[in-house]
Every structure is written in structure tokens, then in C-alpha cells.
PDB file of N, CA and C in Angstrom:
ATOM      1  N   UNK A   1    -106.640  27.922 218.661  1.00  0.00           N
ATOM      2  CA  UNK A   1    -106.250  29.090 217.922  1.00  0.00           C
ATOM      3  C   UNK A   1    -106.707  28.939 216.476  1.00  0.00           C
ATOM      4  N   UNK A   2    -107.559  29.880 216.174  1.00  0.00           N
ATOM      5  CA  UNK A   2    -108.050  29.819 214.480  1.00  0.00           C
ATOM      6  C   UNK A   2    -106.877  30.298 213.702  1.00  0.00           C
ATOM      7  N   UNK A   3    -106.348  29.810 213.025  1.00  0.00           N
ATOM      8  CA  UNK A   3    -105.869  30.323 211.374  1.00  0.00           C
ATOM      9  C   UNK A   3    -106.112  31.094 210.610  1.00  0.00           C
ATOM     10  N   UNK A   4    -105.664  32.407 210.823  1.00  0.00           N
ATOM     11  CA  UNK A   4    -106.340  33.834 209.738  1.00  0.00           C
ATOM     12  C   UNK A   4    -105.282  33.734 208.241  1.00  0.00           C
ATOM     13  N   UNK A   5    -105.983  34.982 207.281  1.00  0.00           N
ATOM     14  CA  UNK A   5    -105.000  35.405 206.667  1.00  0.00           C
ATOM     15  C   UNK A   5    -105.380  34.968 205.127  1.00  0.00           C
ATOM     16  N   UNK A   6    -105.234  35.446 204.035  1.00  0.00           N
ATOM     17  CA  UNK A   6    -105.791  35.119 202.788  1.00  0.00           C
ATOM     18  C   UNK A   6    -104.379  34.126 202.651  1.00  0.00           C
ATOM     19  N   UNK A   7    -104.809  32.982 201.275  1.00  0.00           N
ATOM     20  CA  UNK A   7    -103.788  31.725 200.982  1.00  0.00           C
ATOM     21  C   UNK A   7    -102.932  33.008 200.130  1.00  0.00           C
ATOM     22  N   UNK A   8    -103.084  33.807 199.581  1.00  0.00           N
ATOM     23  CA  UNK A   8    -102.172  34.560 198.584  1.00  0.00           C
ATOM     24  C   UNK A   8    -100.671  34.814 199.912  1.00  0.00           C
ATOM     25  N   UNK A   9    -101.144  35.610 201.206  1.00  0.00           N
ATOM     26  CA  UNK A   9    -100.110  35.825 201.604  1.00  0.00           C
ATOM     27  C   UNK A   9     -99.604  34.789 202.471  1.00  0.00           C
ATOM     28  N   UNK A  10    -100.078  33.561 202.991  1.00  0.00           N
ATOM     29  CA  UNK A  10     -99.055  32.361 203.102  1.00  0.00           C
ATOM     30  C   UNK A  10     -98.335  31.766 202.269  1.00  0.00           C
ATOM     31  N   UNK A  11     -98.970  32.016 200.928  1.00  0.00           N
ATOM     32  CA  UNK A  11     -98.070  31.579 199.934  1.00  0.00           C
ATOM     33  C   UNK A  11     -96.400  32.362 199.794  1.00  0.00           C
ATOM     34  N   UNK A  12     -96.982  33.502 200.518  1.00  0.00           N
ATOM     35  CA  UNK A  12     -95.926  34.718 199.973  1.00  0.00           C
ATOM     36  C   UNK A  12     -94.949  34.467 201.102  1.00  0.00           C
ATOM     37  N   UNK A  13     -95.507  34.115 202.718  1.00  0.00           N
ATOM     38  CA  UNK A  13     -94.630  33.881 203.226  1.00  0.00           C
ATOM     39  C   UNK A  13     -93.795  32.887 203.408  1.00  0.00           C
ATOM     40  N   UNK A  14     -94.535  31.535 202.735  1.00  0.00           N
ATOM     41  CA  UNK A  14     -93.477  30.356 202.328  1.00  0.00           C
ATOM     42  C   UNK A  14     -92.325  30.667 201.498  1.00  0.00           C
ATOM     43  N   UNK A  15     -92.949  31.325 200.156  1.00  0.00           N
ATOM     44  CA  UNK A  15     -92.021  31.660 199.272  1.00  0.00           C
ATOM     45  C   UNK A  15     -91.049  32.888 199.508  1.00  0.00           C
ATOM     46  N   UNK A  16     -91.312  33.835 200.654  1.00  0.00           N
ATOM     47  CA  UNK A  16     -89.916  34.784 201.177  1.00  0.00           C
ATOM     48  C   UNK A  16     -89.378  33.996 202.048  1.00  0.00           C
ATOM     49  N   UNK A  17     -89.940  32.986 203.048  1.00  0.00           N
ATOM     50  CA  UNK A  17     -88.625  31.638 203.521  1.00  0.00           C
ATOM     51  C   UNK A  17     -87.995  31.209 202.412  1.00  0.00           C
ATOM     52  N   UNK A  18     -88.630  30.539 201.687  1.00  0.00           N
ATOM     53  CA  UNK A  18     -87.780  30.337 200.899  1.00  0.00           C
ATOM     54  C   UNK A  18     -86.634  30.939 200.464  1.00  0.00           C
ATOM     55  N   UNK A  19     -86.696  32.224 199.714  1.00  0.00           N
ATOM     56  CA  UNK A  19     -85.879  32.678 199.549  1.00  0.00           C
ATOM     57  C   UNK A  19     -84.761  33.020 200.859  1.00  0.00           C
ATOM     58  N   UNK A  20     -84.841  33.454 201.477  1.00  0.00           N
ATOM     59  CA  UNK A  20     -84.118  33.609 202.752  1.00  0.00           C
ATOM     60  C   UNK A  20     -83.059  32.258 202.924  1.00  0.00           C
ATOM     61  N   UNK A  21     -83.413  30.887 202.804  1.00  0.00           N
ATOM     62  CA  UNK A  21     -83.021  29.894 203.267  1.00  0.00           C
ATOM     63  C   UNK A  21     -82.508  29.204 202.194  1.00  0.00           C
ATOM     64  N   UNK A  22     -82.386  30.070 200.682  1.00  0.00           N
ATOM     65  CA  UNK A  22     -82.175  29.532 199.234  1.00  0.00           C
ATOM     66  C   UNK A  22     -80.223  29.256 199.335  1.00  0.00           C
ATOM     67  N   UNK A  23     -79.353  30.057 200.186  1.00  0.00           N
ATOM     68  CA  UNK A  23     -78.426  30.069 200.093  1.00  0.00           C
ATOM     69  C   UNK A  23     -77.649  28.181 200.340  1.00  0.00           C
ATOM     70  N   UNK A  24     -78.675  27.486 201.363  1.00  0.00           N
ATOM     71  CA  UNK A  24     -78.303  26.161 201.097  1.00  0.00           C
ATOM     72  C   UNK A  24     -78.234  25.451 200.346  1.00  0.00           C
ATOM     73  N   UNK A  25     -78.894  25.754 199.221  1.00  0.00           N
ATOM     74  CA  UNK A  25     -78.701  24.807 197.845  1.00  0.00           C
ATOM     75  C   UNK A  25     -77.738  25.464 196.756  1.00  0.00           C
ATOM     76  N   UNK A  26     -78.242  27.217 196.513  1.00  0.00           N
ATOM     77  CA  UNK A  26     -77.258  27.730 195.841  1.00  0.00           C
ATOM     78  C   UNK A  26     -75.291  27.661 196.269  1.00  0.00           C
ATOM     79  N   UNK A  27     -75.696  28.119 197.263  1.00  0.00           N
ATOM     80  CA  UNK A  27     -74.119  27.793 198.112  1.00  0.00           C
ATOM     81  C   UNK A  27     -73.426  29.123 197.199  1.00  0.00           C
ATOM     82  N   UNK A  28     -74.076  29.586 197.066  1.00  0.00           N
ATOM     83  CA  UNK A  28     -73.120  30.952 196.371  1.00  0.00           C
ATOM     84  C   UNK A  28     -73.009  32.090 197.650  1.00  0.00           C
ATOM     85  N   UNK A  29     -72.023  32.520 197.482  1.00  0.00           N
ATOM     86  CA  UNK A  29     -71.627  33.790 198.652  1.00  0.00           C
ATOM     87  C   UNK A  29     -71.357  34.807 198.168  1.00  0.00           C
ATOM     88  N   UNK A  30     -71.599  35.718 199.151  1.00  0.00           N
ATOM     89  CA  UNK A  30     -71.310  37.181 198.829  1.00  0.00           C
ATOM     90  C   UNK A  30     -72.130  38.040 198.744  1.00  0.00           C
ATOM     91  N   UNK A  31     -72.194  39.471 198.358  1.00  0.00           N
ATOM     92  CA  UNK A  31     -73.254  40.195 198.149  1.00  0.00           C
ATOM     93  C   UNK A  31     -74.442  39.954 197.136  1.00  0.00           C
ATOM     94  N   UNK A  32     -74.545  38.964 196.588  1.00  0.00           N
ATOM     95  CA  UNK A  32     -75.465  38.587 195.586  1.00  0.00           C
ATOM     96  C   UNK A  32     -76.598  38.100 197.007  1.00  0.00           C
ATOM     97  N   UNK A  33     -75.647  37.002 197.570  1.00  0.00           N
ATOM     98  CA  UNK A  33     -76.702  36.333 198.372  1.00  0.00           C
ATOM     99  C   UNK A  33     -77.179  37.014 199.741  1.00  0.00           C
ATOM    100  N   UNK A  34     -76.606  37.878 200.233  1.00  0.00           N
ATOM    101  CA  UNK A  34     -76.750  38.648 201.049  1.00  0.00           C
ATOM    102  C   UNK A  34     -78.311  39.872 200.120  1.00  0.00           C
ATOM    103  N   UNK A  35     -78.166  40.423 199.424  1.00  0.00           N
ATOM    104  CA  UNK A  35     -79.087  40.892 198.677  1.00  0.00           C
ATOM    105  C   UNK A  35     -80.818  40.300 198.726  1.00  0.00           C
ATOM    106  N   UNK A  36     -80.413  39.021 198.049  1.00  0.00           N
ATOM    107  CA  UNK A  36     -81.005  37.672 198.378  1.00  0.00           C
ATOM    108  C   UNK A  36     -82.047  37.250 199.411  1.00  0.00           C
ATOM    109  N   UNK A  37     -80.688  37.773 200.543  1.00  0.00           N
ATOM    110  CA  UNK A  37     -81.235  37.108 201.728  1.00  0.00           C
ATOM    111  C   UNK A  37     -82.659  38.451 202.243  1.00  0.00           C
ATOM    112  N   UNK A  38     -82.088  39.757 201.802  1.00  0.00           N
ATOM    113  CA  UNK A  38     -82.543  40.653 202.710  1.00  0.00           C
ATOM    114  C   UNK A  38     -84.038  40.689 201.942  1.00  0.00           C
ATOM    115  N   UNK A  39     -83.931  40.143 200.594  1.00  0.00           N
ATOM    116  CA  UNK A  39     -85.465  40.662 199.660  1.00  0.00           C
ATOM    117  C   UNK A  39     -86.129  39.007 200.121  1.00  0.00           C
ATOM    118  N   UNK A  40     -86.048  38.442 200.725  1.00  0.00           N
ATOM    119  CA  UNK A  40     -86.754  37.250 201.156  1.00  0.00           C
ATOM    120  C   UNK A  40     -87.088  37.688 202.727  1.00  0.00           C
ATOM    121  N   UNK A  41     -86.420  38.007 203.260  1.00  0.00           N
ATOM    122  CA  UNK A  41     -86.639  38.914 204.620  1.00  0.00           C
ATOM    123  C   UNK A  41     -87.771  39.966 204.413  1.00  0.00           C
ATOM    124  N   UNK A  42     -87.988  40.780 203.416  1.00  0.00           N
ATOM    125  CA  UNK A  42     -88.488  41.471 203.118  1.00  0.00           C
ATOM    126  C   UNK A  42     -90.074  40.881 202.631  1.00  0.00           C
ATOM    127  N   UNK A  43     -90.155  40.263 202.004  1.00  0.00           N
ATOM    128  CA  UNK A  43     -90.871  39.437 201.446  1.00  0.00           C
ATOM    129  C   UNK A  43     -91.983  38.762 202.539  1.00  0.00           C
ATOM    130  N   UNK A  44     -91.165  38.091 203.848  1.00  0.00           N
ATOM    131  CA  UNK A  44     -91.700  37.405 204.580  1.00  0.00           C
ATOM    132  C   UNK A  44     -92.142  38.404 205.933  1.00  0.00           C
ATOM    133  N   UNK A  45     -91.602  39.638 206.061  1.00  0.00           N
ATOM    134  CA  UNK A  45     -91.925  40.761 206.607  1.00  0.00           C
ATOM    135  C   UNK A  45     -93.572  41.125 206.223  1.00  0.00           C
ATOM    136  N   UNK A  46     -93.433  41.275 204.821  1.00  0.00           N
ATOM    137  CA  UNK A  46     -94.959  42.052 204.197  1.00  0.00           C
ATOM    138  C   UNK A  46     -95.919  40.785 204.611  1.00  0.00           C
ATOM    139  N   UNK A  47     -95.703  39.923 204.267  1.00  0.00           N
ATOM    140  CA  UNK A  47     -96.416  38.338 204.131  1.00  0.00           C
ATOM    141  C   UNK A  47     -97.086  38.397 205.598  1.00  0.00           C
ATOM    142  N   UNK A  48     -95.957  38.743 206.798  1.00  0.00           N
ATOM    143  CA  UNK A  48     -97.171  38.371 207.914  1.00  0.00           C
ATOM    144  C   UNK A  48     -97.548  40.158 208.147  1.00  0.00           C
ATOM    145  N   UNK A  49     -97.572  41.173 207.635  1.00  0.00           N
ATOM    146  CA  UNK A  49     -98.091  42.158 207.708  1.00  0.00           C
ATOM    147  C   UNK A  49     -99.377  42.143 207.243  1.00  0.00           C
ATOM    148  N   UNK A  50     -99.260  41.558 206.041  1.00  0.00           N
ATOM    149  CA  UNK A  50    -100.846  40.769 205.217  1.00  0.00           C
ATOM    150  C   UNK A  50    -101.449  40.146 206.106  1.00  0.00           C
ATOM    151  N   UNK A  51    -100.722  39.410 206.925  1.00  0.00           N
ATOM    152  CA  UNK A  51    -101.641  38.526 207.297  1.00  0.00           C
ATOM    153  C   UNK A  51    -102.623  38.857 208.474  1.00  0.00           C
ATOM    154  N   UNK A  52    -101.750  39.746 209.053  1.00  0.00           N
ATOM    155  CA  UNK A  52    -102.332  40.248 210.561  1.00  0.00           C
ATOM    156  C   UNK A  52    -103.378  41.429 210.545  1.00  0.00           C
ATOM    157  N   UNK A  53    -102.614  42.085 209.267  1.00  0.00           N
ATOM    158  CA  UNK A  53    -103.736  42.887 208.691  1.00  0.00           C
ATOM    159  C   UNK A  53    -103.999  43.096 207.285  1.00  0.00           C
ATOM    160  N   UNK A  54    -105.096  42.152 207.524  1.00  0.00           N
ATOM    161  CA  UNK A  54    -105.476  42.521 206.171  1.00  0.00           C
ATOM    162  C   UNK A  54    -105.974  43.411 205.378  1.00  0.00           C
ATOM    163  N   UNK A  55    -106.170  44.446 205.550  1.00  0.00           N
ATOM    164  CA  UNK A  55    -106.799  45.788 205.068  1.00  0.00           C
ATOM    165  C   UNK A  55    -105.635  46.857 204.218  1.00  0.00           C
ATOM    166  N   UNK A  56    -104.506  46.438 205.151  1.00  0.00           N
ATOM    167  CA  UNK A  56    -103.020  46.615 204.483  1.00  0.00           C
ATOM    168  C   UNK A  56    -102.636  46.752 203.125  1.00  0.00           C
ATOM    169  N   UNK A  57    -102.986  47.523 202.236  1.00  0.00           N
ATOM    170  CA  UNK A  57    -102.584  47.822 200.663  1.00  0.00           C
ATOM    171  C   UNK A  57    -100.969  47.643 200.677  1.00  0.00           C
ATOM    172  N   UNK A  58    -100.661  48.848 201.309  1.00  0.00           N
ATOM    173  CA  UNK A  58     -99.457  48.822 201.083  1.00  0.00           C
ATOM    174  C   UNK A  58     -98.279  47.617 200.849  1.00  0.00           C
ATOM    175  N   UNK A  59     -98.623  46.618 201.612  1.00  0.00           N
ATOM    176  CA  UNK A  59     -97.744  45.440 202.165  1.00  0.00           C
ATOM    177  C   UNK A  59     -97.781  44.830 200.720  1.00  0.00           C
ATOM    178  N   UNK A  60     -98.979  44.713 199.955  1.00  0.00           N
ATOM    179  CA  UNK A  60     -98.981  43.673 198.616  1.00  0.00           C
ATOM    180  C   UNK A  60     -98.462  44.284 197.444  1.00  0.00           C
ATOM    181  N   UNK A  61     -98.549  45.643 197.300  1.00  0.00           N
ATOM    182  CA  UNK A  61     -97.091  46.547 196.668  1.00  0.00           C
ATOM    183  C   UNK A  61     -95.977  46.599 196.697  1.00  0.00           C
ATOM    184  N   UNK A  62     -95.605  46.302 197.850  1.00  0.00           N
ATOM    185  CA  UNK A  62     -94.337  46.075 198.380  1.00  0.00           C
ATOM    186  C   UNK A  62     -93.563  44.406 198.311  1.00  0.00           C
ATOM    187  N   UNK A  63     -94.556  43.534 198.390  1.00  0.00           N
ATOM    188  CA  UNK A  63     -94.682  42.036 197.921  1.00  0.00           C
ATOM    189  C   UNK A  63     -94.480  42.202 195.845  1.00  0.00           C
ATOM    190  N   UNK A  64     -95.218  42.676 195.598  1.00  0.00           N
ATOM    191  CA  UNK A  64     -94.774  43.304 194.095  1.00  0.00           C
ATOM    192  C   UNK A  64     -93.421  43.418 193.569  1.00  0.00           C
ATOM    193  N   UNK A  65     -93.345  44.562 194.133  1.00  0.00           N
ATOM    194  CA  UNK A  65     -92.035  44.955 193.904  1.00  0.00           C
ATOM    195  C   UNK A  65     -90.690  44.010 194.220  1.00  0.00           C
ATOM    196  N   UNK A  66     -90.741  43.823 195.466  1.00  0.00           N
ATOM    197  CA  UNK A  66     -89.695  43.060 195.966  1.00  0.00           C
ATOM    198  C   UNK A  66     -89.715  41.102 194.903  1.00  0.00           C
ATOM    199  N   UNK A  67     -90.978  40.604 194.289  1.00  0.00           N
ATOM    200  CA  UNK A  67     -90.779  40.314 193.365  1.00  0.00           C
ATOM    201  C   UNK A  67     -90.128  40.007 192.188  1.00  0.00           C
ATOM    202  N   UNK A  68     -90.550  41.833 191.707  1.00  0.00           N
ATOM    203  CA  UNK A  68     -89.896  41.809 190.344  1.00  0.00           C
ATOM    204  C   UNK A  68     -88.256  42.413 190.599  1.00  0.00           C
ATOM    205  N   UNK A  69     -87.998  42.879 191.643  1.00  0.00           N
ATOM    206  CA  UNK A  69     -86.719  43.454 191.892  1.00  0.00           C
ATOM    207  C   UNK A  69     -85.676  41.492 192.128  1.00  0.00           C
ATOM    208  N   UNK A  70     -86.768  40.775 192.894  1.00  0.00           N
ATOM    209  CA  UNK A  70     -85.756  39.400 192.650  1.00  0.00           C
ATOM    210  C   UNK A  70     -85.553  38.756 191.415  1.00  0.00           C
ATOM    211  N   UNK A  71     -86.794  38.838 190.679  1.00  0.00           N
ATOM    212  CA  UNK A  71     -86.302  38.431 189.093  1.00  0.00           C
ATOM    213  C   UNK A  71     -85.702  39.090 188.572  1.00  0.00           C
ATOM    214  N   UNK A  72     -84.995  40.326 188.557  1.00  0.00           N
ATOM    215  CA  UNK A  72     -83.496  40.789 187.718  1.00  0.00           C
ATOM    216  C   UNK A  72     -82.660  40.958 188.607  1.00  0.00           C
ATOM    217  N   UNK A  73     -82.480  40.102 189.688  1.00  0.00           N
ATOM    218  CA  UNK A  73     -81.345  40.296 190.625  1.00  0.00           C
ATOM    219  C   UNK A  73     -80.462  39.397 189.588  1.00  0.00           C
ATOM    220  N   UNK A  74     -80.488  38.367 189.479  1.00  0.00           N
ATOM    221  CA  UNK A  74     -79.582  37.829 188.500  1.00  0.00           C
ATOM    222  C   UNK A  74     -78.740  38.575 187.264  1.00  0.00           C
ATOM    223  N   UNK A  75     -79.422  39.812 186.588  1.00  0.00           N
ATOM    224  CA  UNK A  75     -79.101  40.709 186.005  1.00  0.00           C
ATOM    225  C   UNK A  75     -78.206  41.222 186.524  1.00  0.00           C
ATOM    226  N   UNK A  76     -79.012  41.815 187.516  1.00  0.00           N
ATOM    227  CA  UNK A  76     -78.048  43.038 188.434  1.00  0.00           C
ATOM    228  C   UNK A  76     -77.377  43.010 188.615  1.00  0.00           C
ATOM    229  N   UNK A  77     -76.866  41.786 189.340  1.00  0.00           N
ATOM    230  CA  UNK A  77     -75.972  41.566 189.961  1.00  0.00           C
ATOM    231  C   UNK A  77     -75.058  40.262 189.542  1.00  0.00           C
ATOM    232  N   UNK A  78     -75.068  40.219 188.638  1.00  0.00           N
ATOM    233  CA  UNK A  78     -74.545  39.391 187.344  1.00  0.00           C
ATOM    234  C   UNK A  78     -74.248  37.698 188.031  1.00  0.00           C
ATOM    235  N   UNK A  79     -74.926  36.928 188.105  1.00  0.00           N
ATOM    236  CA  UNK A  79     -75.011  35.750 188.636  1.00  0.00           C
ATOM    237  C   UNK A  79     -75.926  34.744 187.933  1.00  0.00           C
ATOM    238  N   UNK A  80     -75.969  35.031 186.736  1.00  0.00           N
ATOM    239  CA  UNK A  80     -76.749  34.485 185.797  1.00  0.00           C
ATOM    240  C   UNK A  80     -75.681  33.165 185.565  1.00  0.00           C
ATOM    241  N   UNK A  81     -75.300  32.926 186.181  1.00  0.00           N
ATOM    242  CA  UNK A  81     -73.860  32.086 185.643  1.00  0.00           C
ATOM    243  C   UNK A  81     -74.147  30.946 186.956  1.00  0.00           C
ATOM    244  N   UNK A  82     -75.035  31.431 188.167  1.00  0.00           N
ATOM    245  CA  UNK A  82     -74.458  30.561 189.280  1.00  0.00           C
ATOM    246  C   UNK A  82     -76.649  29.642 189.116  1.00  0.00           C
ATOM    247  N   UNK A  83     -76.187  28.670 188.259  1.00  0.00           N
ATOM    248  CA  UNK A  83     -77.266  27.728 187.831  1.00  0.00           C
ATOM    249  C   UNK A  83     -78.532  27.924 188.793  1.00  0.00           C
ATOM    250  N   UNK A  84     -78.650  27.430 190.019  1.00  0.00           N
ATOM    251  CA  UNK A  84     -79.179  27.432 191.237  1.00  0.00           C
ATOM    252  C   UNK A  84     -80.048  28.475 191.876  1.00  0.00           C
ATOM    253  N   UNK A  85     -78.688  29.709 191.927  1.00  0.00           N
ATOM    254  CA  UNK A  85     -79.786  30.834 192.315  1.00  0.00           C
ATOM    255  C   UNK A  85     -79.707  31.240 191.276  1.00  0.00           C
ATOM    256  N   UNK A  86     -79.488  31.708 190.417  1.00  0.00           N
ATOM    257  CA  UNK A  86     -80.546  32.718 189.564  1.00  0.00           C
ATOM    258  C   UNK A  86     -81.810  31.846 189.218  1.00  0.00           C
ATOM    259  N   UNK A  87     -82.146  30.129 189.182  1.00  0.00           N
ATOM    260  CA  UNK A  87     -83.283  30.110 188.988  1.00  0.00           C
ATOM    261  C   UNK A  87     -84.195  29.806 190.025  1.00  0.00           C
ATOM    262  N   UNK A  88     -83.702  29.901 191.415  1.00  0.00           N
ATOM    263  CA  UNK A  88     -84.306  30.653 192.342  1.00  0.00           C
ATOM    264  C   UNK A  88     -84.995  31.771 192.305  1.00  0.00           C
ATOM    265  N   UNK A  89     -84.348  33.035 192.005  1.00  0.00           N
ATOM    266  CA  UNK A  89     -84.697  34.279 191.681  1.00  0.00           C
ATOM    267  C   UNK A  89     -85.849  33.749 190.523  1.00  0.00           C
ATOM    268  N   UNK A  90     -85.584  33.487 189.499  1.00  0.00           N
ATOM    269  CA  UNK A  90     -86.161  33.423 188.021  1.00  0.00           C
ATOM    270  C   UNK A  90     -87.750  32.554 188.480  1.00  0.00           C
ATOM    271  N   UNK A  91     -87.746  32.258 189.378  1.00  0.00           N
ATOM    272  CA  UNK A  91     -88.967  31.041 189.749  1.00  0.00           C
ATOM    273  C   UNK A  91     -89.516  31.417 191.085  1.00  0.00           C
ATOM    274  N   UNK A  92     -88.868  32.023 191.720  1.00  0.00           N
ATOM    275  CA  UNK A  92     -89.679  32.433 193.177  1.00  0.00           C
ATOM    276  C   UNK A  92     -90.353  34.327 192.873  1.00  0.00           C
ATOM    277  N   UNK A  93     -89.451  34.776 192.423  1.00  0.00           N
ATOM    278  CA  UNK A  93     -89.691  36.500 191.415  1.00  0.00           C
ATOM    279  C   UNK A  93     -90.850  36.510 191.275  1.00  0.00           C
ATOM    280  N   UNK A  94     -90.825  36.140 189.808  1.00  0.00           N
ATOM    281  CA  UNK A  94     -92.490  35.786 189.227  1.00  0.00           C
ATOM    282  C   UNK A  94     -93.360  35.504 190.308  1.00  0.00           C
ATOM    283  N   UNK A  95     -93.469  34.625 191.115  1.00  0.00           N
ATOM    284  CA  UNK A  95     -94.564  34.231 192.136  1.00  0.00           C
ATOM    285  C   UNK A  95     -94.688  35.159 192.984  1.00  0.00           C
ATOM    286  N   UNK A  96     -93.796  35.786 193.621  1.00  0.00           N
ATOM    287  CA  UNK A  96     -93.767  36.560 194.257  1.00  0.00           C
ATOM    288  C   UNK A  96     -94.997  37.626 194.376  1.00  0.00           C
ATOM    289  N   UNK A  97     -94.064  38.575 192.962  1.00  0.00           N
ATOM    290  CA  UNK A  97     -94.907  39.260 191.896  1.00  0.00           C
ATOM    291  C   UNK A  97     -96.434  39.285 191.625  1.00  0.00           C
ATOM    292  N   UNK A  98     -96.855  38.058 191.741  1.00  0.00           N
ATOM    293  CA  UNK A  98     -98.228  37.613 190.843  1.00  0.00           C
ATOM    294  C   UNK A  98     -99.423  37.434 192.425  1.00  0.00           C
ATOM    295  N   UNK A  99     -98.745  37.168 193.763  1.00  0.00           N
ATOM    296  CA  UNK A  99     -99.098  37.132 194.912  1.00  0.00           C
ATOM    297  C   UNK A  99     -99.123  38.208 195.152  1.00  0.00           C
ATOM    298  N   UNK A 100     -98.472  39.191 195.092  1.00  0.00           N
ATOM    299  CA  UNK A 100     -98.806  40.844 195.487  1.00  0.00           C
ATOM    300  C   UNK A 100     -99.994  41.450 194.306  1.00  0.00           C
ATOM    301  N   UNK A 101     -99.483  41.039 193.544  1.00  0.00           N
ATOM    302  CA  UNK A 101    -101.020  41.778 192.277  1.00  0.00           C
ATOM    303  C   UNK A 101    -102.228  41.052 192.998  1.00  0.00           C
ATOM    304  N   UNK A 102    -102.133  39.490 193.127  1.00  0.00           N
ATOM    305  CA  UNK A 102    -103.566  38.906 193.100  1.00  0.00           C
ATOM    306  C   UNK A 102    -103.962  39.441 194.650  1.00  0.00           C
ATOM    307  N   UNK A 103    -103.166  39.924 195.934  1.00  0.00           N
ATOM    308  CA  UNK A 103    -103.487  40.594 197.000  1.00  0.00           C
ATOM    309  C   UNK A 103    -103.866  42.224 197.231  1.00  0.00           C
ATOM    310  N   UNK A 104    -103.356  42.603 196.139  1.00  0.00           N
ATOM    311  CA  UNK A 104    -104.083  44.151 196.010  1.00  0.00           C
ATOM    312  C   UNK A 104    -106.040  44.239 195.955  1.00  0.00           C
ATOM    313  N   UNK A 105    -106.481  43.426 195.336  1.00  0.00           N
ATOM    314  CA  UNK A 105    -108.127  43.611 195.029  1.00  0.00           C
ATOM    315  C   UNK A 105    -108.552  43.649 196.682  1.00  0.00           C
ATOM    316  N   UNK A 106    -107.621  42.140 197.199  1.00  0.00           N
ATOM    317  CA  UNK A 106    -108.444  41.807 198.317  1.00  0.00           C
ATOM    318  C   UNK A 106    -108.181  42.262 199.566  1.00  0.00           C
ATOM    319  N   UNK A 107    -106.493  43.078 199.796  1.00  0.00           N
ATOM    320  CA  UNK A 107    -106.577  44.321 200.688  1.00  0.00           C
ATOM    321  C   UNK A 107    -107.780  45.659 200.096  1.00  0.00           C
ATOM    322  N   UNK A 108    -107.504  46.269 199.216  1.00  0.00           N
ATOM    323  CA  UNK A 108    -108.733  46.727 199.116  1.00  0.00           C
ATOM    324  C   UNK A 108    -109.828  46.566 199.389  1.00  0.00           C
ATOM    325  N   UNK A 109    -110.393  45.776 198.852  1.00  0.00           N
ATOM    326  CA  UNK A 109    -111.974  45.099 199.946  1.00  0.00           C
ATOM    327  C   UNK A 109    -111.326  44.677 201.452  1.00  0.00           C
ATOM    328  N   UNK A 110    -110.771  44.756 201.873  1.00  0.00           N
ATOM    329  CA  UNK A 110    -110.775  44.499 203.469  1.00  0.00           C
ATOM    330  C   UNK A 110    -110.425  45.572 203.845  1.00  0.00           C
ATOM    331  N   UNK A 111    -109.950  46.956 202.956  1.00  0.00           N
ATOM    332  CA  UNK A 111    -109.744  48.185 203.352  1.00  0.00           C
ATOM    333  C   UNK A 111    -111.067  48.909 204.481  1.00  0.00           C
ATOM    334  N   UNK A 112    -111.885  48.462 203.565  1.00  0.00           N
ATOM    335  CA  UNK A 112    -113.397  49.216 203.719  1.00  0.00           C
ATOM    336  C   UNK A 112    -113.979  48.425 204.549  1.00  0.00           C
ATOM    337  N   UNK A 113    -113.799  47.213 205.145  1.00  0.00           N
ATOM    338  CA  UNK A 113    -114.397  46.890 206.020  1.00  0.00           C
ATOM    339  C   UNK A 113    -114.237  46.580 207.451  1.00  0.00           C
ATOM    340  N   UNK A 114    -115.281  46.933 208.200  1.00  0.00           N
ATOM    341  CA  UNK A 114    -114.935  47.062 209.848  1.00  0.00           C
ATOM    342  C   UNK A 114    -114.408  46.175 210.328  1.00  0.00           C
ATOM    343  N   UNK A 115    -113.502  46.340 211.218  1.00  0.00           N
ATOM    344  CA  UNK A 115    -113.324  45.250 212.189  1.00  0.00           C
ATOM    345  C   UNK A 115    -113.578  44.469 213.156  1.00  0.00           C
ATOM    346  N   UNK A 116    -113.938  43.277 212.642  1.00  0.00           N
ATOM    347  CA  UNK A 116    -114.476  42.227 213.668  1.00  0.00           C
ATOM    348  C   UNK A 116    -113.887  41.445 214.979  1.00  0.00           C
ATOM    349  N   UNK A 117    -114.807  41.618 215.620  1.00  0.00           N
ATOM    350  CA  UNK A 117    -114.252  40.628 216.978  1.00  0.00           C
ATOM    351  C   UNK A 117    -114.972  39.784 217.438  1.00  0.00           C
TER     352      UNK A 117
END
């Protein structure tokens, strides 16, 4: 079995496990982490959407967003206090973020091109 998929969105889907599986170290409960859980779900959703298809714009917008929406979850949802995860959020966010921008050029160019078999 060959290995498809640009490194931007394996990165993205390590880092939405991650998040998903962050509640073991934070150990914080409640709707913060539930929140948490669902934008790492989300995250790792787009990640193998990228991966399977790559031509997929949409998915690295959505990797974007879900991003920058985890770096002010700590805001939001006022947990700036719980050490752990917010710099979860504060450190996986950003990456997130910067993996959906650097995957927009290159869904685009795979927009336009045929599919191989």
C-alpha cells in the first residue's frame, strides 16, 4: 500500500489527535474540554479529507479556521487559568492555522488537475 497525501495535512492530522486526546494531560472537565474535543475531531476530519482528496479547497479553510477558533478558546471560554490546556490550545491553534494557509496553494493546484490512476 503506497502512502498518499501532502506532509501539511498529516501534520494536521497528528495535531487534531492531538488535540482530541489533550484531555489526558490537561485533566480539565467540562464544556471547555468537550469544545476541545469536538475542534480536534474536526480538525482530524478535514486532515483525512485532505488527504484522500486532495483537490479539496474547502477542507484547508476549514483546518484554518478551526485553528484560530482553538487559539481563543482559552478566551472564550475562560480557562486561561487551567496551565495545560490553554497552552495546548495556544501551541496546537497556531499550527493548526498555518497548515490550513500553507494547504490552500496546494489544494488549488491539485484543483486543476486530472485524476490519476
Amino acid at each position: 500500500m503506497k502512502l498518499t497525501g501532502r506532509w501539511e495535512d498529516w501534520a494536521a492530522l497528528a495535531a487534531g489527535i492531538t488535540v482530541v486526546i489533550s484531555w489526558i494531560w490537561h485533566g480539565m472537565i467540562g464544556p471547555p474540554t468537550a469544545v476541545m474535543f469536538l475542534v480536534g475531531v474536526g480538525t482530524a476530519f478535514s486532515a483525512v479529507l485532505s488527504i484522500t482528496r486532495p483537490g479539496l479547497i474547502a477542507t484547508e479553510a476549514v483546518m484554518f479556521v478551526l485553528g484560530v477558533l482553538l487559539f481563543v478558546l482559552p478566551w472564550l471560554l475562560e480557562f486561561t487559568h487551567e496551565g495545560a490546556a490553554a497552552w495546548t490550545a495556544w501551541i496546537l491553534g497556531p499550527v493548526i492555522a498555518v497548515l490550513g494557509v500553507i494547504g490552500v496553494p496546494m489544494a488549488i493546484a491539485a484543483h486543476g488537475r486530472p485524476a490519476t490512476r
